[in-house]
PDB file of N, CA and C in Angstrom:
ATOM      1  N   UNK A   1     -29.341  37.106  -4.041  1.00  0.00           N
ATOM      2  CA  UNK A   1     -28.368  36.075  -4.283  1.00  0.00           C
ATOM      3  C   UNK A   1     -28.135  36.011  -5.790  1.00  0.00           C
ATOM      4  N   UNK A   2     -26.546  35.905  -6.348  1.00  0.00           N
ATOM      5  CA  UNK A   2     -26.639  35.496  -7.540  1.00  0.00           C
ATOM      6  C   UNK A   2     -26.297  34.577  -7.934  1.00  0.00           C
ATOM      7  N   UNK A   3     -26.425  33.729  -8.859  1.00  0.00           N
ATOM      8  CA  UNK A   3     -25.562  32.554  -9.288  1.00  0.00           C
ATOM      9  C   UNK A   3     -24.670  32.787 -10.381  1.00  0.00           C
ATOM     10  N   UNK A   4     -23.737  32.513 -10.355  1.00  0.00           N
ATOM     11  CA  UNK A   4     -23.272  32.459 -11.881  1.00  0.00           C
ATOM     12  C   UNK A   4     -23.110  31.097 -12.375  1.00  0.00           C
ATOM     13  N   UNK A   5     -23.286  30.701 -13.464  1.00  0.00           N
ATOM     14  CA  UNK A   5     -23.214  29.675 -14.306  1.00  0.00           C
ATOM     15  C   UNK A   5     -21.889  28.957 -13.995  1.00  0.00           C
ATOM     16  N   UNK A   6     -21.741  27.655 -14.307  1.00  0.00           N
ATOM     17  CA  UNK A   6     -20.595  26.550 -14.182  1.00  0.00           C
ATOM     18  C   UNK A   6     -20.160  27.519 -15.550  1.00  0.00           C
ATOM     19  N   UNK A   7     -18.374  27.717 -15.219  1.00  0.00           N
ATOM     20  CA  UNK A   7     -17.829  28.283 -16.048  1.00  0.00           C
ATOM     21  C   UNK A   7     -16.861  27.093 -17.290  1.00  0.00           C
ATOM     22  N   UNK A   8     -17.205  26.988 -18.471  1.00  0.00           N
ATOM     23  CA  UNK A   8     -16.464  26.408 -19.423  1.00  0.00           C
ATOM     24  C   UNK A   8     -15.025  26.500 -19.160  1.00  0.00           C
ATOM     25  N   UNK A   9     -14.081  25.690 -19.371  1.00  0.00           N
ATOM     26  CA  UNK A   9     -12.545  25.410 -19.164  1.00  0.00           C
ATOM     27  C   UNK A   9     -12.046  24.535 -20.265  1.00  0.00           C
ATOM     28  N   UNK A  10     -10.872  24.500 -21.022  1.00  0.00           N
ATOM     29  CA  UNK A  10     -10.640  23.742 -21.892  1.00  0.00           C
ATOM     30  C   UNK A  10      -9.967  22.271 -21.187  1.00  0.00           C
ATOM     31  N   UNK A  11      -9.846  22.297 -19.703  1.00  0.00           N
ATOM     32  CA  UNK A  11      -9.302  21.553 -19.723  1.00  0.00           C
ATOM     33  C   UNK A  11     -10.063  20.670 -19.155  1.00  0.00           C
ATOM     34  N   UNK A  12     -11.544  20.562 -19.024  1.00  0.00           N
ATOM     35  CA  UNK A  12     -12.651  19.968 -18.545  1.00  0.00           C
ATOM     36  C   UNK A  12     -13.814  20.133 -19.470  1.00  0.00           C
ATOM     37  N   UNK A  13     -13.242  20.586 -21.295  1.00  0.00           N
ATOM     38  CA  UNK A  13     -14.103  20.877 -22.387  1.00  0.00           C
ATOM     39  C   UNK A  13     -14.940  19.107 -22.394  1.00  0.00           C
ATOM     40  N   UNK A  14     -14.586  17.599 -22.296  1.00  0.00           N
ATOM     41  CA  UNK A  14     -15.615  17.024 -22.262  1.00  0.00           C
ATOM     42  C   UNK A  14     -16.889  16.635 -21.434  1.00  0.00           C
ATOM     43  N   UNK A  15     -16.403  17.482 -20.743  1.00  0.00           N
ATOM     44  CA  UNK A  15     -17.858  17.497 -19.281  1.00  0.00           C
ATOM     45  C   UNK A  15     -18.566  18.354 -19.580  1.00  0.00           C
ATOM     46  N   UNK A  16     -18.111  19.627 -20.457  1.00  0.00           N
ATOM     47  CA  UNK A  16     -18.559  20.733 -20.522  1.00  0.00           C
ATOM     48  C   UNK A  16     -20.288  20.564 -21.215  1.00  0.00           C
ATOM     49  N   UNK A  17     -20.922  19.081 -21.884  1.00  0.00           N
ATOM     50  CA  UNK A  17     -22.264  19.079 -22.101  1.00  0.00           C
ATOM     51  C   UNK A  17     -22.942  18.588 -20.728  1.00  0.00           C
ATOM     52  N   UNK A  18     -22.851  18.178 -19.966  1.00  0.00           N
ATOM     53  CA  UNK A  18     -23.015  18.054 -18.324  1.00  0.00           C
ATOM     54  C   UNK A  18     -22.892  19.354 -17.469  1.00  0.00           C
ATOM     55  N   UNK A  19     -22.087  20.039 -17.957  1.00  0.00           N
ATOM     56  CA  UNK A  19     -22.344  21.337 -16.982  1.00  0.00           C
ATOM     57  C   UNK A  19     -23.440  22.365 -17.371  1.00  0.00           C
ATOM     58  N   UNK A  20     -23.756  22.812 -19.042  1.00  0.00           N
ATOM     59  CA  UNK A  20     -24.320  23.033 -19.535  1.00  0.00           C
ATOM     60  C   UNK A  20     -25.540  22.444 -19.262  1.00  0.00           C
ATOM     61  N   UNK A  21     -25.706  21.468 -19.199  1.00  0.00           N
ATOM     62  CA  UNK A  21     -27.292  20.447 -18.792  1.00  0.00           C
ATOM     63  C   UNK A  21     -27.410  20.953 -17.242  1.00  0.00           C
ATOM     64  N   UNK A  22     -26.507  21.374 -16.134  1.00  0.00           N
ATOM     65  CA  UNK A  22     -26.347  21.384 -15.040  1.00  0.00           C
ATOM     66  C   UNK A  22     -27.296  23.328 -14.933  1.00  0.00           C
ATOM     67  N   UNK A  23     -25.955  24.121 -15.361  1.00  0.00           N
ATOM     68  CA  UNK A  23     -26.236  25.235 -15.911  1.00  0.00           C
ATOM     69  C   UNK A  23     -28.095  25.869 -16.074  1.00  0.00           C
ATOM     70  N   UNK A  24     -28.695  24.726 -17.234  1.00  0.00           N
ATOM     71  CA  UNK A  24     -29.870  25.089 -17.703  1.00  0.00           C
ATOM     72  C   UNK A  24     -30.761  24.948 -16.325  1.00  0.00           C
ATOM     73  N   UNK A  25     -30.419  23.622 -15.727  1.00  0.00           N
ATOM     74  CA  UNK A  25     -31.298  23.457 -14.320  1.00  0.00           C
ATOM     75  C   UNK A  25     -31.235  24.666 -13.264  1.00  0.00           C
ATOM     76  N   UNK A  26     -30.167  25.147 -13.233  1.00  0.00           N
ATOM     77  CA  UNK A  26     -29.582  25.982 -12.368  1.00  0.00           C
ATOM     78  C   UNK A  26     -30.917  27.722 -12.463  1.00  0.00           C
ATOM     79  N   UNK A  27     -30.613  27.932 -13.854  1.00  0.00           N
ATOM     80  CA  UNK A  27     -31.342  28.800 -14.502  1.00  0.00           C
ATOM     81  C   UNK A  27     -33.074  28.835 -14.025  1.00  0.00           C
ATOM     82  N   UNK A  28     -33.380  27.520 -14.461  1.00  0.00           N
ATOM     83  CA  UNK A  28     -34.354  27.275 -14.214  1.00  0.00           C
ATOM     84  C   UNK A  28     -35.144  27.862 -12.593  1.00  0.00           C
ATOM     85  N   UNK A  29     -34.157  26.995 -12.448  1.00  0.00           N
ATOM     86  CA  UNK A  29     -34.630  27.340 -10.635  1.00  0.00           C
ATOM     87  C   UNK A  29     -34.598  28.746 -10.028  1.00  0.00           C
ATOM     88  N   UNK A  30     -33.191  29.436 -10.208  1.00  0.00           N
ATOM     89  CA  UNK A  30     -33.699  30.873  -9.881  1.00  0.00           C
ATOM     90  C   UNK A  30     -34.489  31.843 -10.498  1.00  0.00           C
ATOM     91  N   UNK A  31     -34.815  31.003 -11.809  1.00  0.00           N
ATOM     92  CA  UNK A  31     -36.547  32.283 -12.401  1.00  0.00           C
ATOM     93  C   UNK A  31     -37.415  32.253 -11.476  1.00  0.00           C
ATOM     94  N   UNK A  32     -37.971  30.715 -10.612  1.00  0.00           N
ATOM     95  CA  UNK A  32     -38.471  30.483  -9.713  1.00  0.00           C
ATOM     96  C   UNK A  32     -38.628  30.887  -8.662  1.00  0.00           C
ATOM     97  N   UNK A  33     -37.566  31.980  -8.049  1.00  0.00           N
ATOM     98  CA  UNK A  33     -36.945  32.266  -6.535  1.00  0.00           C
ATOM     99  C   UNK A  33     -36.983  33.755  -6.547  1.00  0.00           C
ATOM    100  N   UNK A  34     -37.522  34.354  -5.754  1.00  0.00           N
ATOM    101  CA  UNK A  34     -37.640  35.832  -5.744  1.00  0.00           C
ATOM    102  C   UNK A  34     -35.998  36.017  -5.024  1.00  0.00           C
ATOM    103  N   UNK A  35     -35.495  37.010  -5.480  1.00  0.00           N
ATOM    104  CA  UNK A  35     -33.783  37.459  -4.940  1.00  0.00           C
ATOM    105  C   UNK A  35     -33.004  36.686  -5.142  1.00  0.00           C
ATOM    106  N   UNK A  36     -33.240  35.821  -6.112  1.00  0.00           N
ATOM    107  CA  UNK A  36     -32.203  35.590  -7.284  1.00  0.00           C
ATOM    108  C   UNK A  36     -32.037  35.304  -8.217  1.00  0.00           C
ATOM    109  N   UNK A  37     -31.105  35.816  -8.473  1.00  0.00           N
ATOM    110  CA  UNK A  37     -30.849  35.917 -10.306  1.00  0.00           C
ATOM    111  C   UNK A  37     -29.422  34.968 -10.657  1.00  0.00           C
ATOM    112  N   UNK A  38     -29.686  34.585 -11.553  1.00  0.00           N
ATOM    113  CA  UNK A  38     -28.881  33.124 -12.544  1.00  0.00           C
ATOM    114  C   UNK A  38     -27.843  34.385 -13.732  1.00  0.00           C
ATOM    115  N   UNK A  39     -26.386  34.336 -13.577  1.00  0.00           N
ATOM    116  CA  UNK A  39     -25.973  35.516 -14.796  1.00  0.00           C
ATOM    117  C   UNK A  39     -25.045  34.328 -15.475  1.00  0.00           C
ATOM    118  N   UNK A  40     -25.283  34.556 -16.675  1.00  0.00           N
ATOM    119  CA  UNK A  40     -24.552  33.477 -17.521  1.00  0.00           C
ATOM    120  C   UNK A  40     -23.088  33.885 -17.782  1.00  0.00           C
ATOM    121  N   UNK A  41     -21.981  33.396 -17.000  1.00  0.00           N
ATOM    122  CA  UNK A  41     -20.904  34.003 -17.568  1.00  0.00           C
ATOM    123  C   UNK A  41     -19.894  32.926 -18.594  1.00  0.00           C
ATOM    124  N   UNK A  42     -21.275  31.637 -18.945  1.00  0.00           N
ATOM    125  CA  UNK A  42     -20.868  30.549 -19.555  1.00  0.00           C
ATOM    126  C   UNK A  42     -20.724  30.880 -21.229  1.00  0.00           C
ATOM    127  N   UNK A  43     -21.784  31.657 -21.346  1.00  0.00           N
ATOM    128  CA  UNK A  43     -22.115  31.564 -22.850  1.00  0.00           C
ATOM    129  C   UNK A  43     -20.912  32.355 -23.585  1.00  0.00           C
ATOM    130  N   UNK A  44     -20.460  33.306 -23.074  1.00  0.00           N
ATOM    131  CA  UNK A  44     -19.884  34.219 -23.482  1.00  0.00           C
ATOM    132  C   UNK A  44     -18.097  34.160 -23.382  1.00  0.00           C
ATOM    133  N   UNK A  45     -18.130  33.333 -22.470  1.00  0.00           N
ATOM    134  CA  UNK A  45     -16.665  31.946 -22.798  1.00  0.00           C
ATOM    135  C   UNK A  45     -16.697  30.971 -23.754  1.00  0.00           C
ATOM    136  N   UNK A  46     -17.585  31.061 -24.384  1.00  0.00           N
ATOM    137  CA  UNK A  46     -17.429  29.679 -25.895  1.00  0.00           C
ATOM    138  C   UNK A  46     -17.252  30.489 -27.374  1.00  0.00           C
ATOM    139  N   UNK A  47     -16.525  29.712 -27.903  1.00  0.00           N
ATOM    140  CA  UNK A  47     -16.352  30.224 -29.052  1.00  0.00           C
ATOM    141  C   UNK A  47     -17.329  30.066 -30.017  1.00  0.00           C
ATOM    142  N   UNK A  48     -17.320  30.204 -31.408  1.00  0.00           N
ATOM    143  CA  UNK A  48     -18.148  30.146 -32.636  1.00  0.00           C
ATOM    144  C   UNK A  48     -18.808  28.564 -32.722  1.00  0.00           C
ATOM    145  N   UNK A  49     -18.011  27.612 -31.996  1.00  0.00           N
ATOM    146  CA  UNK A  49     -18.439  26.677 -32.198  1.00  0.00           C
ATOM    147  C   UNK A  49     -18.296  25.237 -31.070  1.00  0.00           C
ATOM    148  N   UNK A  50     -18.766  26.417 -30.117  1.00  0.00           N
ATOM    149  CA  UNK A  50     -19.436  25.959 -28.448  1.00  0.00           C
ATOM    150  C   UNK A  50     -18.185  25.464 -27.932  1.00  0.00           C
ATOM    151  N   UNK A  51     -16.920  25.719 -28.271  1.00  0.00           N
ATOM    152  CA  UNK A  51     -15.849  25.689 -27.106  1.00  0.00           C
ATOM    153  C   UNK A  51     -15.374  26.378 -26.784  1.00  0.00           C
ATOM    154  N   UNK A  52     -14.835  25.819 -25.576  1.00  0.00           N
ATOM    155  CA  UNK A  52     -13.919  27.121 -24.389  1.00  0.00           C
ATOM    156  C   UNK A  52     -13.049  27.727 -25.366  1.00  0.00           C
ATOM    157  N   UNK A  53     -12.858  29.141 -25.218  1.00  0.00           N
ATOM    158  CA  UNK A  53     -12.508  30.139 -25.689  1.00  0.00           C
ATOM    159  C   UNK A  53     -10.766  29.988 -24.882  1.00  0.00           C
ATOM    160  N   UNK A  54      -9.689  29.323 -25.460  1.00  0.00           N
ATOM    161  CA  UNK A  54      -8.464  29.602 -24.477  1.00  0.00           C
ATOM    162  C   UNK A  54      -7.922  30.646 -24.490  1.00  0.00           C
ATOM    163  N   UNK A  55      -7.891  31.929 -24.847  1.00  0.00           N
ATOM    164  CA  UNK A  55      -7.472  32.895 -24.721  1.00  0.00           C
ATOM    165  C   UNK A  55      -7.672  33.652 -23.477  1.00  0.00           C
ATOM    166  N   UNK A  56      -8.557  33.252 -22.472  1.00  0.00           N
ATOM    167  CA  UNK A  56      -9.677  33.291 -21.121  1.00  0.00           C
ATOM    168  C   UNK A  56      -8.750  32.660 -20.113  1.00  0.00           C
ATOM    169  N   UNK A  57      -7.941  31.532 -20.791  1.00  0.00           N
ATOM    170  CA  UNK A  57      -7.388  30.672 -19.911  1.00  0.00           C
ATOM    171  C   UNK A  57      -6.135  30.934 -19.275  1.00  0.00           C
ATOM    172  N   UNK A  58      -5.429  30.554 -18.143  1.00  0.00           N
ATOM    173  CA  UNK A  58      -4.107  30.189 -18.264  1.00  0.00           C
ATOM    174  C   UNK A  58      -3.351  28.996 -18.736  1.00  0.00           C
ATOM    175  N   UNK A  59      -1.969  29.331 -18.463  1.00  0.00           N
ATOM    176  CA  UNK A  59      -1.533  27.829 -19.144  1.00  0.00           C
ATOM    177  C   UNK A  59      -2.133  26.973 -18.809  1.00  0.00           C
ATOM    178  N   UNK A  60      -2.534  26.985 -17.803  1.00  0.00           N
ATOM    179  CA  UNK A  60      -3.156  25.029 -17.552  1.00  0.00           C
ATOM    180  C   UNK A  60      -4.692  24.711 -17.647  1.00  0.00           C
ATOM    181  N   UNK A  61      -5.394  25.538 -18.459  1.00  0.00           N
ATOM    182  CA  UNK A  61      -6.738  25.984 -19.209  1.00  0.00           C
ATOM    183  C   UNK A  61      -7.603  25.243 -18.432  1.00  0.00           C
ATOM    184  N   UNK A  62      -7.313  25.796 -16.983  1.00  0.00           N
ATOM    185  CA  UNK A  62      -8.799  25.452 -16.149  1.00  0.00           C
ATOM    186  C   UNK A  62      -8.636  27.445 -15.236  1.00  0.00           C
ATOM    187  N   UNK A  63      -7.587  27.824 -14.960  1.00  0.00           N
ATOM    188  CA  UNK A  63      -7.851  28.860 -14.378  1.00  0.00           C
ATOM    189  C   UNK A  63      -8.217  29.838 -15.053  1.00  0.00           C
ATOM    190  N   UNK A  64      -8.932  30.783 -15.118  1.00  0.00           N
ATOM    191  CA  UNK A  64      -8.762  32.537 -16.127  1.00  0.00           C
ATOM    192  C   UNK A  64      -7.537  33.545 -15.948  1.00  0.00           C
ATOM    193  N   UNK A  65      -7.051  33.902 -16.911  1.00  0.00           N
ATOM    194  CA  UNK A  65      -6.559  35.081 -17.026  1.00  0.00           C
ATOM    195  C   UNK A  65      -7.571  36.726 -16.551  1.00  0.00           C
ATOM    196  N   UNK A  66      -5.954  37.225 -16.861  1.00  0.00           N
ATOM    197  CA  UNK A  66      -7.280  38.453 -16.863  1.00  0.00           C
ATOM    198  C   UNK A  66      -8.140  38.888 -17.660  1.00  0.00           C
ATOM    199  N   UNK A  67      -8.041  38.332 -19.166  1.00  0.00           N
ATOM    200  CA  UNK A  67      -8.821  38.505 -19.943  1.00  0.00           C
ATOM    201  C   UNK A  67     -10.169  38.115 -19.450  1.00  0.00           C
ATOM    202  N   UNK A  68     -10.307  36.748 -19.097  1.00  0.00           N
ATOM    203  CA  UNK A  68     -11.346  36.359 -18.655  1.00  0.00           C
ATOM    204  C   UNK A  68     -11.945  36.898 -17.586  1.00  0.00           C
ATOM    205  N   UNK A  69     -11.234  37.325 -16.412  1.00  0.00           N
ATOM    206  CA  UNK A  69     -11.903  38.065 -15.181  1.00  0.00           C
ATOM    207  C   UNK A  69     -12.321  39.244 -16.218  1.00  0.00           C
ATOM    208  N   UNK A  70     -11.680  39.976 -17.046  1.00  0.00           N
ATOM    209  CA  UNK A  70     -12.771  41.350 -17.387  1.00  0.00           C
ATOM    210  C   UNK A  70     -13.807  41.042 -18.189  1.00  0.00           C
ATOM    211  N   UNK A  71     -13.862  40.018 -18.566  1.00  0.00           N
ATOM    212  CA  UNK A  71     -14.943  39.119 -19.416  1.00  0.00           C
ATOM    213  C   UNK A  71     -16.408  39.328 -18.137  1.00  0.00           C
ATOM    214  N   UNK A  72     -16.137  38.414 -17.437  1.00  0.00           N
ATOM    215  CA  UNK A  72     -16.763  38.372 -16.032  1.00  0.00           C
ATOM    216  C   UNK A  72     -17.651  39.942 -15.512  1.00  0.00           C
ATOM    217  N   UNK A  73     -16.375  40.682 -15.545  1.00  0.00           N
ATOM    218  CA  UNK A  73     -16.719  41.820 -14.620  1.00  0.00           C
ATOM    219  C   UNK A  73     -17.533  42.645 -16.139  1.00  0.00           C
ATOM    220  N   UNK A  74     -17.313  42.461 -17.169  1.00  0.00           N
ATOM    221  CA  UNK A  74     -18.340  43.440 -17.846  1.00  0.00           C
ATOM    222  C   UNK A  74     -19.756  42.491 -17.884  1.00  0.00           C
ATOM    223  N   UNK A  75     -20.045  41.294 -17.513  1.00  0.00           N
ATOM    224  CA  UNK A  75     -21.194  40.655 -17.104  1.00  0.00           C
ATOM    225  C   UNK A  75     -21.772  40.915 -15.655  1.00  0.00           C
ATOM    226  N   UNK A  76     -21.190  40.855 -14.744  1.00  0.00           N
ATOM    227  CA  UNK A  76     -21.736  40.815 -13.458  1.00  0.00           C
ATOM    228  C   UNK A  76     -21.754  42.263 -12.785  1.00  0.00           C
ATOM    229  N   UNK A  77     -20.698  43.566 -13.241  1.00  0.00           N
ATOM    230  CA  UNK A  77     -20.982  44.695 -12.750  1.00  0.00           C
ATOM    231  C   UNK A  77     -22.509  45.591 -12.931  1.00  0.00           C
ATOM    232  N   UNK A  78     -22.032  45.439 -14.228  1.00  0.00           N
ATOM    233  CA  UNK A  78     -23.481  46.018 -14.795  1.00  0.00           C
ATOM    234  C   UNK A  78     -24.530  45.679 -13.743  1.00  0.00           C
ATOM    235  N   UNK A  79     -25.405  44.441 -13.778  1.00  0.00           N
ATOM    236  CA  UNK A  79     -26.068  44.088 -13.185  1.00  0.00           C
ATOM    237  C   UNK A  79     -26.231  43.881 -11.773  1.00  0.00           C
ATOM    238  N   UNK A  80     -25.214  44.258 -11.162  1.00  0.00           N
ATOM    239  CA  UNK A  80     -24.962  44.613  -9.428  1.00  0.00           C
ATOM    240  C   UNK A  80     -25.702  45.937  -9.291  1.00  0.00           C
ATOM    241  N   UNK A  81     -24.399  47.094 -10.341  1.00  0.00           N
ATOM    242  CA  UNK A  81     -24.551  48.065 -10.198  1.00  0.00           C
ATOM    243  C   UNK A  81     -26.341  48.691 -10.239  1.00  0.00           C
ATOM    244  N   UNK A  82     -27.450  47.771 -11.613  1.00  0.00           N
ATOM    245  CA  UNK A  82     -28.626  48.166 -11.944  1.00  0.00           C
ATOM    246  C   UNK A  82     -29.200  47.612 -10.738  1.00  0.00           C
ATOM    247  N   UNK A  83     -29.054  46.937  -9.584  1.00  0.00           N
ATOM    248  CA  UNK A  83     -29.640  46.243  -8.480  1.00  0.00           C
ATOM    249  C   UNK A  83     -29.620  46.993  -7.680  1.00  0.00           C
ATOM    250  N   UNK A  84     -28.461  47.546  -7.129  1.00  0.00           N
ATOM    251  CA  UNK A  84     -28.157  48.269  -6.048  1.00  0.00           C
ATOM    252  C   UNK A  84     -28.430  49.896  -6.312  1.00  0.00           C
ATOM    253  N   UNK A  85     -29.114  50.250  -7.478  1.00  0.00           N
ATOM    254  CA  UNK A  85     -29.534  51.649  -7.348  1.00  0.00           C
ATOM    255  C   UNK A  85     -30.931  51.891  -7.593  1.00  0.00           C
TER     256      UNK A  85
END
């Protein structure tokens, strides 16, 4: 099983220290759990200075572009791919 992290959005950037607090619990728990793994695809959506990155976004900066899905997929392939061989 994997989890991925509550994903950052600019248009839900003031919740975003609640999801992050949510996030860390999340983490926590699957170190705990044999067959699954926690992949952060949070961290790597924030900018220099811990906000959502809108360039990730679409206009209405809660969905991703495709920028952001290949954001995603160079996080989560890798690590499928090192699982499944």
């Amino acid at each position: 099983v994997y989890l991925l992290s509550i994903k950052p959005s600019p248009l839900r950037a003031k919740q975003w220290p609640r999801m992050a607090r949510t996030n860390e619990g999340i983490a926590r728990i699957a170190a705990e759990m044999s067959n699954v793994a926690y992949l952060d695809v949070a961290t790597p959506m924030l900018d220099s200075r811990g906000r959502p990155r809108r360039e990730l976004y679409r206009w209405d900066g809660l969905h991703m572009n495709a920028a952001g899905y290949h954001l995603w997929t160079r996080i989560v392939k890798p690590r499928l791919l090192a699982d499944l061989t």
